[in-house]
PDB file of N, CA and C in Angstrom:
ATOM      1  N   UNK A   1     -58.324  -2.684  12.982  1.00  0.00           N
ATOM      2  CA  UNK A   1     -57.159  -2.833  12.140  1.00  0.00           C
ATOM      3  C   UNK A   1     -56.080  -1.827  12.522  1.00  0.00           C
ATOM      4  N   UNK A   2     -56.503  -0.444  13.053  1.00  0.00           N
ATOM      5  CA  UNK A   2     -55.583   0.633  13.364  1.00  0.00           C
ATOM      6  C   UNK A   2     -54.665   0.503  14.526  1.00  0.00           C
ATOM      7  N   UNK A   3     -55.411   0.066  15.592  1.00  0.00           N
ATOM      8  CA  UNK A   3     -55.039  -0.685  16.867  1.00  0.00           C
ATOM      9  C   UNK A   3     -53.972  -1.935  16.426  1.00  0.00           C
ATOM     10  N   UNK A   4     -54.113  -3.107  15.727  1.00  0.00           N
ATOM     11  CA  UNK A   4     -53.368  -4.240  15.631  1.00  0.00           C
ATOM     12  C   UNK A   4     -52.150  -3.319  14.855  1.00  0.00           C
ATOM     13  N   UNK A   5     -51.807  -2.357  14.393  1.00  0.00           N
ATOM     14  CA  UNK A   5     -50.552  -1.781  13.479  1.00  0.00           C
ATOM     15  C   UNK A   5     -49.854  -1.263  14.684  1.00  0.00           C
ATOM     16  N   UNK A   6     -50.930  -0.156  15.326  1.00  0.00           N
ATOM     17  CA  UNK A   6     -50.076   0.651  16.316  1.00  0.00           C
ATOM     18  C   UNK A   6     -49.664  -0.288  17.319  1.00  0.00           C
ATOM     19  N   UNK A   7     -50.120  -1.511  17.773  1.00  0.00           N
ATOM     20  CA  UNK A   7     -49.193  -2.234  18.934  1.00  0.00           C
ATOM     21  C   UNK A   7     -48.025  -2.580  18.194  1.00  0.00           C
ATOM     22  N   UNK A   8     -48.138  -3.090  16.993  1.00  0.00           N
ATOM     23  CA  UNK A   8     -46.843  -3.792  16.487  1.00  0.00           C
ATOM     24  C   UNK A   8     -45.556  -2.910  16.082  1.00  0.00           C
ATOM     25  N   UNK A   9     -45.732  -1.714  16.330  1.00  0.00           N
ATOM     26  CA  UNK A   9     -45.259  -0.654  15.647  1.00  0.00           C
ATOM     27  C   UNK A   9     -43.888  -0.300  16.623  1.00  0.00           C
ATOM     28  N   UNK A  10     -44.392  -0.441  18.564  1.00  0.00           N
ATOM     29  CA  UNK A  10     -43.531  -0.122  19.083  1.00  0.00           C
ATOM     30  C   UNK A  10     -42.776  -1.367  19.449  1.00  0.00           C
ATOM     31  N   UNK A  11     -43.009  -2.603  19.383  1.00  0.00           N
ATOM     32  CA  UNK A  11     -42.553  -3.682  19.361  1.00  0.00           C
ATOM     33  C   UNK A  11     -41.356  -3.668  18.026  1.00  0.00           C
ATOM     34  N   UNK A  12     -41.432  -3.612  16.929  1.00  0.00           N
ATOM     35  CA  UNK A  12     -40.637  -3.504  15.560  1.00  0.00           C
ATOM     36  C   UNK A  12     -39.639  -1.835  15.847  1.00  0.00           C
ATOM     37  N   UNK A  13     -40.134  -1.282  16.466  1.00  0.00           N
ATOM     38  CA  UNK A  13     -39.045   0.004  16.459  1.00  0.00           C
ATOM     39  C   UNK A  13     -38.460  -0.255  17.459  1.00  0.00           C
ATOM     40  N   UNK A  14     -38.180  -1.357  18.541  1.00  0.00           N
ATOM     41  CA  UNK A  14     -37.497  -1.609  19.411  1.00  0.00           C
ATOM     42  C   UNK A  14     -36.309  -2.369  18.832  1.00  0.00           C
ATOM     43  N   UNK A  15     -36.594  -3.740  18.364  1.00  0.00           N
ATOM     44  CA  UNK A  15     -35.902  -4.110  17.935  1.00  0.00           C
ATOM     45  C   UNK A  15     -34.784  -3.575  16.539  1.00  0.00           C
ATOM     46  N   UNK A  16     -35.790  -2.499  16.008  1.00  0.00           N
ATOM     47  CA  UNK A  16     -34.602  -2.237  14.664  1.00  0.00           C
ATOM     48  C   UNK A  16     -33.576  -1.089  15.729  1.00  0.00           C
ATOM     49  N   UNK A  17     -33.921  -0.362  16.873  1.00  0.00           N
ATOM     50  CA  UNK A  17     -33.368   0.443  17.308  1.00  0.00           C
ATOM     51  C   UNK A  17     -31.997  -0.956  18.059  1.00  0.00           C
ATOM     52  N   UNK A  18     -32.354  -1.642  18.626  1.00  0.00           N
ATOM     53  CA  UNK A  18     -31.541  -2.880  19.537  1.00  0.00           C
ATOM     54  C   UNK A  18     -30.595  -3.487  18.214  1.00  0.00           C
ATOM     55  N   UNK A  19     -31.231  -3.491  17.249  1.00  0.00           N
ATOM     56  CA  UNK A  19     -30.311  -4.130  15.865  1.00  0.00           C
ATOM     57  C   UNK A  19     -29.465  -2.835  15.620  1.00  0.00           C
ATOM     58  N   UNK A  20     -29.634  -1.828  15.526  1.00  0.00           N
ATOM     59  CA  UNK A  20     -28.882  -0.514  14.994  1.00  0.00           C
ATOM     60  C   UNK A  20     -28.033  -0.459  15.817  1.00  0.00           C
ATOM     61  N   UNK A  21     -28.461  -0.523  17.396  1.00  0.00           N
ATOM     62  CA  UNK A  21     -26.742  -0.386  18.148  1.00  0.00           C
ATOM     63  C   UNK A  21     -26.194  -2.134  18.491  1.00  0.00           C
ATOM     64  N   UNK A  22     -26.758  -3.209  17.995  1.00  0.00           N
ATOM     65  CA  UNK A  22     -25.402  -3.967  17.845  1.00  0.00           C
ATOM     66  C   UNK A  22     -24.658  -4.028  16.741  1.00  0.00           C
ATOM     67  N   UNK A  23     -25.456  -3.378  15.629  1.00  0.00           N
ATOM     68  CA  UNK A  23     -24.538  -3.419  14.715  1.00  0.00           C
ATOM     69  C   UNK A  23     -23.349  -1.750  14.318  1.00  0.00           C
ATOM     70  N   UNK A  24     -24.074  -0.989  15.389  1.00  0.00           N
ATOM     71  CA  UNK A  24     -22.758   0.093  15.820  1.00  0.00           C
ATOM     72  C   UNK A  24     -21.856  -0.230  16.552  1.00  0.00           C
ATOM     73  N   UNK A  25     -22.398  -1.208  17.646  1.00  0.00           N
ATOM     74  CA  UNK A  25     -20.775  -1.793  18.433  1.00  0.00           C
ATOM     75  C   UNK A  25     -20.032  -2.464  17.732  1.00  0.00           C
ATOM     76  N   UNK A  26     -20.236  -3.466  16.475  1.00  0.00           N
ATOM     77  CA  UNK A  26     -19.918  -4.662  15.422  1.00  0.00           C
ATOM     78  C   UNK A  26     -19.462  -3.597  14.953  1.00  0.00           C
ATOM     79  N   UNK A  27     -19.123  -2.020  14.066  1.00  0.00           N
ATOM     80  CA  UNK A  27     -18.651  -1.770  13.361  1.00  0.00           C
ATOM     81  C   UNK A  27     -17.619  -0.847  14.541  1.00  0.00           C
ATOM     82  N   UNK A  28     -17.916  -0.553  15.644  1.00  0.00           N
ATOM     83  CA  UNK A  28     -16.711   0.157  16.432  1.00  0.00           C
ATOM     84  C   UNK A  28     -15.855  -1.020  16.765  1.00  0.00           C
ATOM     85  N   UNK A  29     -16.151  -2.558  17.022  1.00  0.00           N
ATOM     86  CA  UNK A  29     -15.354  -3.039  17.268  1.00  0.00           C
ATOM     87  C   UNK A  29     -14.090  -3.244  16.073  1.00  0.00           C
ATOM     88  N   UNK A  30     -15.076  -3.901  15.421  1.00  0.00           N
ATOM     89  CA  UNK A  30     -13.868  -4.242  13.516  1.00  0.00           C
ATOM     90  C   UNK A  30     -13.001  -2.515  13.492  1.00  0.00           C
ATOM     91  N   UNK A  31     -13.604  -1.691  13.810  1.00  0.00           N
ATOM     92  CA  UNK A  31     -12.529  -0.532  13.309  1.00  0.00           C
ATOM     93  C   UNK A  31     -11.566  -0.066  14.506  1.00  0.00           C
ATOM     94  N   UNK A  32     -11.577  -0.240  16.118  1.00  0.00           N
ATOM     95  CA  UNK A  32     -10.697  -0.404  16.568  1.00  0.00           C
ATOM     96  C   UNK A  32      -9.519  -1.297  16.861  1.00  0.00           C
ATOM     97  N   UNK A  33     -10.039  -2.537  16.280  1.00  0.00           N
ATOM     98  CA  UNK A  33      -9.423  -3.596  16.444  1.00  0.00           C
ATOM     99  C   UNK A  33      -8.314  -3.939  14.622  1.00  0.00           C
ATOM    100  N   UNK A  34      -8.744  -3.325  13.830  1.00  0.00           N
ATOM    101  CA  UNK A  34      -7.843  -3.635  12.702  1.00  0.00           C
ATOM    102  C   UNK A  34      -7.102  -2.541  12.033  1.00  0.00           C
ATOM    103  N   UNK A  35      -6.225  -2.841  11.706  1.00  0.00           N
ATOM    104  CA  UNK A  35      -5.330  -1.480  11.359  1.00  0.00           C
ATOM    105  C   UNK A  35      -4.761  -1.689   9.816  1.00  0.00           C
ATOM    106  N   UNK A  36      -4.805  -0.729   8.916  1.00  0.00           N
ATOM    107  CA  UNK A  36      -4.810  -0.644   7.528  1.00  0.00           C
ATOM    108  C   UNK A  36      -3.216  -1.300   6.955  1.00  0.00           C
ATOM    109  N   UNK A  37      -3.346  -2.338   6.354  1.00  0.00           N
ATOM    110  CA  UNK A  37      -2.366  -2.483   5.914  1.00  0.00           C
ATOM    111  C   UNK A  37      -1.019  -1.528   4.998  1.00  0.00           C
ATOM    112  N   UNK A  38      -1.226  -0.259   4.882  1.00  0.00           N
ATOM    113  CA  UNK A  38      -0.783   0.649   4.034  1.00  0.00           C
ATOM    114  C   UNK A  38       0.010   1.094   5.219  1.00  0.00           C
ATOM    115  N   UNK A  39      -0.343   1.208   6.768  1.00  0.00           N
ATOM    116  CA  UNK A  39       0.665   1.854   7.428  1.00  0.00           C
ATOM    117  C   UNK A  39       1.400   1.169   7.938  1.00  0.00           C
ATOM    118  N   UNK A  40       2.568   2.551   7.852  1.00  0.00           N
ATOM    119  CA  UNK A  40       3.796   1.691   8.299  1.00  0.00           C
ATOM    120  C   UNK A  40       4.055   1.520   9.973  1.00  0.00           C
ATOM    121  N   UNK A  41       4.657   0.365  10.435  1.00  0.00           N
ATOM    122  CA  UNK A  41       4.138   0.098  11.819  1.00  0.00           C
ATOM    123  C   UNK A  41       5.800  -0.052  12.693  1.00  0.00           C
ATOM    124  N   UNK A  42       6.464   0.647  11.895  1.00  0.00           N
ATOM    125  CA  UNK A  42       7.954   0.715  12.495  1.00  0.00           C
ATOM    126  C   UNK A  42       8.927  -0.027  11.762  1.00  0.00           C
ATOM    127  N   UNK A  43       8.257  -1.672  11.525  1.00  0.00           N
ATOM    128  CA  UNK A  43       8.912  -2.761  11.308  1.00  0.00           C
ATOM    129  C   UNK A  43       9.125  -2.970   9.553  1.00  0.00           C
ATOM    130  N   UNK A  44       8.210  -2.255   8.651  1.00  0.00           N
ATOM    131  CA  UNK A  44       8.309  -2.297   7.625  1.00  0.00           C
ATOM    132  C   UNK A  44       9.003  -1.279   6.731  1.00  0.00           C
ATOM    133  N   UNK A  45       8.789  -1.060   5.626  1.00  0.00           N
ATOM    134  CA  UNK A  45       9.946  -0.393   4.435  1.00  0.00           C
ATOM    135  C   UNK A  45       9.025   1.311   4.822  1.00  0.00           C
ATOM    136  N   UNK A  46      10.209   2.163   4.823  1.00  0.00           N
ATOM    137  CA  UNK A  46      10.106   3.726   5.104  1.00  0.00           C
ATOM    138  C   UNK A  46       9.726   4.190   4.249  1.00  0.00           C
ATOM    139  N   UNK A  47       8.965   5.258   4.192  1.00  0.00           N
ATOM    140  CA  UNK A  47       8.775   6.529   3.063  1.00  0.00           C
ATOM    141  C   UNK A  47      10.621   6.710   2.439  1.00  0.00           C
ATOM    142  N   UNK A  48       9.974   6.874   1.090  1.00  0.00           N
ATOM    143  CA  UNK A  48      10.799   7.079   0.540  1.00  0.00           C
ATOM    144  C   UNK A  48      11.269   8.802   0.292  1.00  0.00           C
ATOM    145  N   UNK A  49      12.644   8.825   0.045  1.00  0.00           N
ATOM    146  CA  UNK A  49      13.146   9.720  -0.718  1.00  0.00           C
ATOM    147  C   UNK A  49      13.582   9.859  -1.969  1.00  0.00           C
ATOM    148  N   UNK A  50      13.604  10.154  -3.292  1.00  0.00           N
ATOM    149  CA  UNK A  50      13.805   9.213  -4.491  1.00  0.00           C
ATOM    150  C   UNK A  50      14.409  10.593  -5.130  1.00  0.00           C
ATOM    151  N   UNK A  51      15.395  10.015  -6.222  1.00  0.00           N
ATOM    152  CA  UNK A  51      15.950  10.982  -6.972  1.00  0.00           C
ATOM    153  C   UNK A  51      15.631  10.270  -8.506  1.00  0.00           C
ATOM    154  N   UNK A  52      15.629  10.853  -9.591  1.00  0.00           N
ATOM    155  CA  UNK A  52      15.742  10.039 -10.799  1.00  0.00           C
ATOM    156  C   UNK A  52      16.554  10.743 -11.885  1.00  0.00           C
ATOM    157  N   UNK A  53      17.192   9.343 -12.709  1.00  0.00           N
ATOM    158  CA  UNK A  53      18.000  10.121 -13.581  1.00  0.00           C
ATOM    159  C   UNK A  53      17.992   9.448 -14.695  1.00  0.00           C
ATOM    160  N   UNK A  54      18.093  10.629 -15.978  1.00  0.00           N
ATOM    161  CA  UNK A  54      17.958   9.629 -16.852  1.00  0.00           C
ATOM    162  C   UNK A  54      19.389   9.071 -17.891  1.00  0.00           C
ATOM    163  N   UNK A  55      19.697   7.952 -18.529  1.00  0.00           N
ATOM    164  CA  UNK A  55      20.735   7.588 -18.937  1.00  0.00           C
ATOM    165  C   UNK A  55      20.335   6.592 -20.117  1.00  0.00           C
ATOM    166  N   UNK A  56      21.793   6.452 -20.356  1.00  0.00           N
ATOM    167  CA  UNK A  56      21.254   5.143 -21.771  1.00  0.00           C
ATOM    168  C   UNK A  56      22.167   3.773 -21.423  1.00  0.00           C
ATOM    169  N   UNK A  57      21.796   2.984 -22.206  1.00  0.00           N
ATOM    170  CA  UNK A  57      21.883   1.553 -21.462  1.00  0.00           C
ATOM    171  C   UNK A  57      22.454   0.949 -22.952  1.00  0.00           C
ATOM    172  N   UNK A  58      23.844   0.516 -23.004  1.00  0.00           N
ATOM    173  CA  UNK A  58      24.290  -0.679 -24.210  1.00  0.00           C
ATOM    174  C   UNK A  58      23.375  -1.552 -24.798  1.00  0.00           C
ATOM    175  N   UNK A  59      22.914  -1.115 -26.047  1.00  0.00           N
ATOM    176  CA  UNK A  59      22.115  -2.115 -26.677  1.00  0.00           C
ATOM    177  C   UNK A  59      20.864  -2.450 -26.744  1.00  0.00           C
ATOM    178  N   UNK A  60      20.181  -0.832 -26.123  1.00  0.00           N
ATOM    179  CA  UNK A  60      19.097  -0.309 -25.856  1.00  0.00           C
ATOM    180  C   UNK A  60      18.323   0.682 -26.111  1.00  0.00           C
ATOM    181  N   UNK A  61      17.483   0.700 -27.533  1.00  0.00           N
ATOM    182  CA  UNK A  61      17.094   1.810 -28.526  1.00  0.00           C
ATOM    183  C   UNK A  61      16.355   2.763 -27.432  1.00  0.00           C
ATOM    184  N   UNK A  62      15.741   2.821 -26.305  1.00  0.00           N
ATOM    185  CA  UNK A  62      15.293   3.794 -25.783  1.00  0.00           C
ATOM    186  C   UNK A  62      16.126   4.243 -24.331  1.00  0.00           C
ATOM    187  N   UNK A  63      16.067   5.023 -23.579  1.00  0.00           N
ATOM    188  CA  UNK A  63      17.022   5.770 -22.415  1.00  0.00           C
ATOM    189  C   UNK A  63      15.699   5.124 -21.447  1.00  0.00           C
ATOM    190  N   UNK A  64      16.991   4.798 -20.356  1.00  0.00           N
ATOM    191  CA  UNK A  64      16.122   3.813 -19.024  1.00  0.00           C
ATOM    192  C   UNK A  64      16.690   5.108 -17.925  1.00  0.00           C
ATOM    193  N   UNK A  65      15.349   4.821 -16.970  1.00  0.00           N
ATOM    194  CA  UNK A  65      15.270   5.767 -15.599  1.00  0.00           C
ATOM    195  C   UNK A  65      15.822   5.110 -14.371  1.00  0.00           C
ATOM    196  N   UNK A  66      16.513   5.457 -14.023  1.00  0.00           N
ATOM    197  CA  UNK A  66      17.006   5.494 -12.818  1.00  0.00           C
ATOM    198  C   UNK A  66      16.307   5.866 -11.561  1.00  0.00           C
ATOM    199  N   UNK A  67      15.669   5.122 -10.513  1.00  0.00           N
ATOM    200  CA  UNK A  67      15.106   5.562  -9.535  1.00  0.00           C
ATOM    201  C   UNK A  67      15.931   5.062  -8.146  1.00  0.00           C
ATOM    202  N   UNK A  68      16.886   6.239  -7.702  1.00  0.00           N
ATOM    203  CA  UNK A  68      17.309   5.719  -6.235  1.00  0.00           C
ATOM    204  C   UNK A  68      16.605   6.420  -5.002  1.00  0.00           C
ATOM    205  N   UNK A  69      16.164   5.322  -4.283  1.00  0.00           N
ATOM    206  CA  UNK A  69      15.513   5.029  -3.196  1.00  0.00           C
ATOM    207  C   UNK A  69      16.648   6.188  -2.020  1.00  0.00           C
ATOM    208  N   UNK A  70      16.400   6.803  -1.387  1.00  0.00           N
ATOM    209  CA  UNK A  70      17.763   6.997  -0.676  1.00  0.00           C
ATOM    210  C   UNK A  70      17.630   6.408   1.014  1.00  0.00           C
ATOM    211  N   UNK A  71      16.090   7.122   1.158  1.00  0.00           N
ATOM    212  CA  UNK A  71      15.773   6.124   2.355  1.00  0.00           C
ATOM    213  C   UNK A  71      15.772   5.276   2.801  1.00  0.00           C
ATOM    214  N   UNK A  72      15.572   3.731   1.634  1.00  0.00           N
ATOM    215  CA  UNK A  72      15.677   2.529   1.474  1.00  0.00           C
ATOM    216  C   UNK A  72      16.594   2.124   1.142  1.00  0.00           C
ATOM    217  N   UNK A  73      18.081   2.708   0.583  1.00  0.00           N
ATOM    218  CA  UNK A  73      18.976   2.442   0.017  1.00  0.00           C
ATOM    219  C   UNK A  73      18.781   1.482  -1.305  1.00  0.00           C
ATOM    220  N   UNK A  74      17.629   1.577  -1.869  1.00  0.00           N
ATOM    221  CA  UNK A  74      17.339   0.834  -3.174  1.00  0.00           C
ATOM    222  C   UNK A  74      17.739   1.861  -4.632  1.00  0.00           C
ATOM    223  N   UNK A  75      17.826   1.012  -5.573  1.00  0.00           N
ATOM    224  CA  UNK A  75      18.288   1.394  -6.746  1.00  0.00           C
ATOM    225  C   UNK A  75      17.374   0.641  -8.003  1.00  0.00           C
ATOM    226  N   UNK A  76      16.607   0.937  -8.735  1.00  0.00           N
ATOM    227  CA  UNK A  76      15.580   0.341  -9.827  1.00  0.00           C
ATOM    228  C   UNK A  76      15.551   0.962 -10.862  1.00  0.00           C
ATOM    229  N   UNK A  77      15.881  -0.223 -11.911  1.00  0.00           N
ATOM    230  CA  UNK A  77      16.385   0.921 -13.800  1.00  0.00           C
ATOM    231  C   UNK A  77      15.247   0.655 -14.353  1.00  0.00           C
ATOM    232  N   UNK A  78      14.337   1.531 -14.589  1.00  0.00           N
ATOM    233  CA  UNK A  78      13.095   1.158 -15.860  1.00  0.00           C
ATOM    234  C   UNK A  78      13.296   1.407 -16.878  1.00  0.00           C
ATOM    235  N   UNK A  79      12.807   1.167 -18.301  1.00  0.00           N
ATOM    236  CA  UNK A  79      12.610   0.681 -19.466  1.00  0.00           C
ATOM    237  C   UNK A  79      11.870   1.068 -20.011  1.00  0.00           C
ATOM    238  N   UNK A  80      11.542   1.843 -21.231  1.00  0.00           N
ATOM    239  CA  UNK A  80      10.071   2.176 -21.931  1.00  0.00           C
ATOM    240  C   UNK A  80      10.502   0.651 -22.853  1.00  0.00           C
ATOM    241  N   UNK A  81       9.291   0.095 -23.267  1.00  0.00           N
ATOM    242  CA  UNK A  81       8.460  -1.232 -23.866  1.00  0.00           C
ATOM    243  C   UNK A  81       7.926  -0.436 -24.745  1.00  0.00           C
ATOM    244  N   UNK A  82       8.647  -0.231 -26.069  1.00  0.00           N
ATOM    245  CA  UNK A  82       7.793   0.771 -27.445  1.00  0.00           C
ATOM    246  C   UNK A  82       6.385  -0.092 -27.421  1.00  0.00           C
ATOM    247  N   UNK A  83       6.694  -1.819 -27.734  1.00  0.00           N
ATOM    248  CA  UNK A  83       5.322  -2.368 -28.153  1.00  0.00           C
ATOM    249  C   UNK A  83       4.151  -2.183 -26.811  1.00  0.00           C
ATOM    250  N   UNK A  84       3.970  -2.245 -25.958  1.00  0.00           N
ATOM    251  CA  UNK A  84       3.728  -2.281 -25.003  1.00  0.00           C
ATOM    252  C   UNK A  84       3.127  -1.302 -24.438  1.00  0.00           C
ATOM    253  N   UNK A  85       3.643   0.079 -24.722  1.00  0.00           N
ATOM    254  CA  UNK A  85       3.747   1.251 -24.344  1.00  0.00           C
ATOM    255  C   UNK A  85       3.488   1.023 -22.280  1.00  0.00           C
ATOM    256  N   UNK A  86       4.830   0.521 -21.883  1.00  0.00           N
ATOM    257  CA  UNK A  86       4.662   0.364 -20.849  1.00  0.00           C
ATOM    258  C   UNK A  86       6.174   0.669 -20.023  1.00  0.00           C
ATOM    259  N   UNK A  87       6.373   1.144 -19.019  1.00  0.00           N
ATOM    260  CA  UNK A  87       7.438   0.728 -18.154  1.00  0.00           C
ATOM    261  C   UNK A  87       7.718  -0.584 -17.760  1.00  0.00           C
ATOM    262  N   UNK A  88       8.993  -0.927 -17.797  1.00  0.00           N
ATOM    263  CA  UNK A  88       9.231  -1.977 -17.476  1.00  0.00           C
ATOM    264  C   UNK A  88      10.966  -2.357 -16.410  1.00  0.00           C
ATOM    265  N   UNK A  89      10.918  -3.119 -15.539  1.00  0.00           N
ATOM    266  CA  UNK A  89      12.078  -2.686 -14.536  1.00  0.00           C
ATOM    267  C   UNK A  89      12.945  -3.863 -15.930  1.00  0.00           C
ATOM    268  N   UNK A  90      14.202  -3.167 -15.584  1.00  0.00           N
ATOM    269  CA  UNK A  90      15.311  -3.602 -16.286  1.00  0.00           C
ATOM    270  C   UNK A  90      16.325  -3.946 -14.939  1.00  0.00           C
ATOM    271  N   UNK A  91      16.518  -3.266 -14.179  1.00  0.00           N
ATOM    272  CA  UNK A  91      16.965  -4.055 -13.171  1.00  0.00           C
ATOM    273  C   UNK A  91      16.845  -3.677 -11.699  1.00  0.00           C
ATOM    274  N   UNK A  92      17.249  -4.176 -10.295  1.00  0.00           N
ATOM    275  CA  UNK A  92      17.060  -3.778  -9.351  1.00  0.00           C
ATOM    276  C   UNK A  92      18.615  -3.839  -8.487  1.00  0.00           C
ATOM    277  N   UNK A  93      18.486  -3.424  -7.471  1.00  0.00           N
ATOM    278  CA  UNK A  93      20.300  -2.985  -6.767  1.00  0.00           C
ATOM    279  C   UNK A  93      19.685  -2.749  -5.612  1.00  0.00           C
ATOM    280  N   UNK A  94      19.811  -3.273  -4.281  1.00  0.00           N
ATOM    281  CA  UNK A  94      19.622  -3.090  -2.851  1.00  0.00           C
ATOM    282  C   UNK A  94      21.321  -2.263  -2.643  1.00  0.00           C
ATOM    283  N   UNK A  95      21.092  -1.226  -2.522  1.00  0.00           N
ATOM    284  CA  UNK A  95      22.511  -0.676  -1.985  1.00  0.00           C
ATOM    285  C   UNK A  95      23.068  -1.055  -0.388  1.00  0.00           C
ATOM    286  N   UNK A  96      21.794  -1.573   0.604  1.00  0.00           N
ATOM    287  CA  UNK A  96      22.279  -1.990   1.483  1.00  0.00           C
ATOM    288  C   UNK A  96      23.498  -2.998   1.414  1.00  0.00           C
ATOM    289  N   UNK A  97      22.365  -3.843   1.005  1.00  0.00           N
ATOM    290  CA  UNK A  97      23.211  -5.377   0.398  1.00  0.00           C
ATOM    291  C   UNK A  97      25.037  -4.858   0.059  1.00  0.00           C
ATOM    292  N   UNK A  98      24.749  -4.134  -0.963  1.00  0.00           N
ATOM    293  CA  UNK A  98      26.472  -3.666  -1.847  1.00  0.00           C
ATOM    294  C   UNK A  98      26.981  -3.078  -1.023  1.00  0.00           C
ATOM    295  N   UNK A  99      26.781  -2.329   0.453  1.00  0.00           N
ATOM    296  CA  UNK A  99      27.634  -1.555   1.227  1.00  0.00           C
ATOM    297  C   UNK A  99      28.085  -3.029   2.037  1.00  0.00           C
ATOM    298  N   UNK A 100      27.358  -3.614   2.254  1.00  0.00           N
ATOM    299  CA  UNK A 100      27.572  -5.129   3.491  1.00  0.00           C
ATOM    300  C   UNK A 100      28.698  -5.620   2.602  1.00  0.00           C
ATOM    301  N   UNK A 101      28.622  -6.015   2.003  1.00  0.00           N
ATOM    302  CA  UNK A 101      29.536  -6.856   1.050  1.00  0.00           C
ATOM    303  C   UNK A 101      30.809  -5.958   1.036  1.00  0.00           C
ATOM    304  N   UNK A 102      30.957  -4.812   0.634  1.00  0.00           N
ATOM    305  CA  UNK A 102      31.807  -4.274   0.424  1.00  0.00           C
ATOM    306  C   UNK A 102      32.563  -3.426   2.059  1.00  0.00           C
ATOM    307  N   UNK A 103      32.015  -3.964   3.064  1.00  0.00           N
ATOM    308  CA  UNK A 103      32.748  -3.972   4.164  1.00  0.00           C
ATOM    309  C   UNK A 103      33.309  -4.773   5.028  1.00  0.00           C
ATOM    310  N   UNK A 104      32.658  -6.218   3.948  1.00  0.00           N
ATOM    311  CA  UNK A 104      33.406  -7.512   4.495  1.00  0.00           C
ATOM    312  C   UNK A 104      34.896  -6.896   4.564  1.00  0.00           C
ATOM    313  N   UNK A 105      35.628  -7.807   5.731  1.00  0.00           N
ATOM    314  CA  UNK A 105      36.879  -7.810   5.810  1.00  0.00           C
ATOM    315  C   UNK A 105      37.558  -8.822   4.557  1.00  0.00           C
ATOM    316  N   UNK A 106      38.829  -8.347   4.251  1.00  0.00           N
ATOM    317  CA  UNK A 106      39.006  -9.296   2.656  1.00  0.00           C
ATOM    318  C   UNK A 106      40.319 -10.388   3.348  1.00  0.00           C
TER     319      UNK A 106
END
């Protein structure tokens, strides 16, 4: 009985060793080959620079935040939501956009 274990023994540690490195090449391949969607790859939106300010808004029991983008040239007004207890965007402003427009020739 001791004999029939020990043959099978180096037969089964071959293969889990042959399974362990294809499945180390299977995980070097997937991780050189895919790249995290979170980075930025030139072509997409920049780290930001952001300033915030706060102000009040016509007809609006609580004061909305101001967040300008400066890197992005974006502009976004949030909102406290008493019921809610939540932020909420009240509006958005691409400043790119408003400089284009406003260098059309008239």
């Amino acid at each position: 009985m001791e004999q029939a274990d020990a043959m099978k023994t180096p037969r089964l540690s071959g293969r889990l060793i042959g399974l362990n490195v294809a499945l180390l090449l299977a995980l070097g391949a997937v991780t050189l080959a895919t790249r995290a969607g979170a980075q930025n790859d030139g072509g997409g939106r920049g780290r930001g620079e952001y300033t915030l300010v706060s102000g009040r808004v016509q007809g609006a029991t609580t004061h909305t935040i101001y967040v300008l983008d400066a890197a992005n040239q974006e502009l976004v007004a949030l909102g406290w939501n008493r019921n809610t207890n939540q932020a909420e965007v009240v509006g958005f402003r691409s400043l790119a956009d408003d400089a284009k427009y406003l260098q059309r020739p008239r």
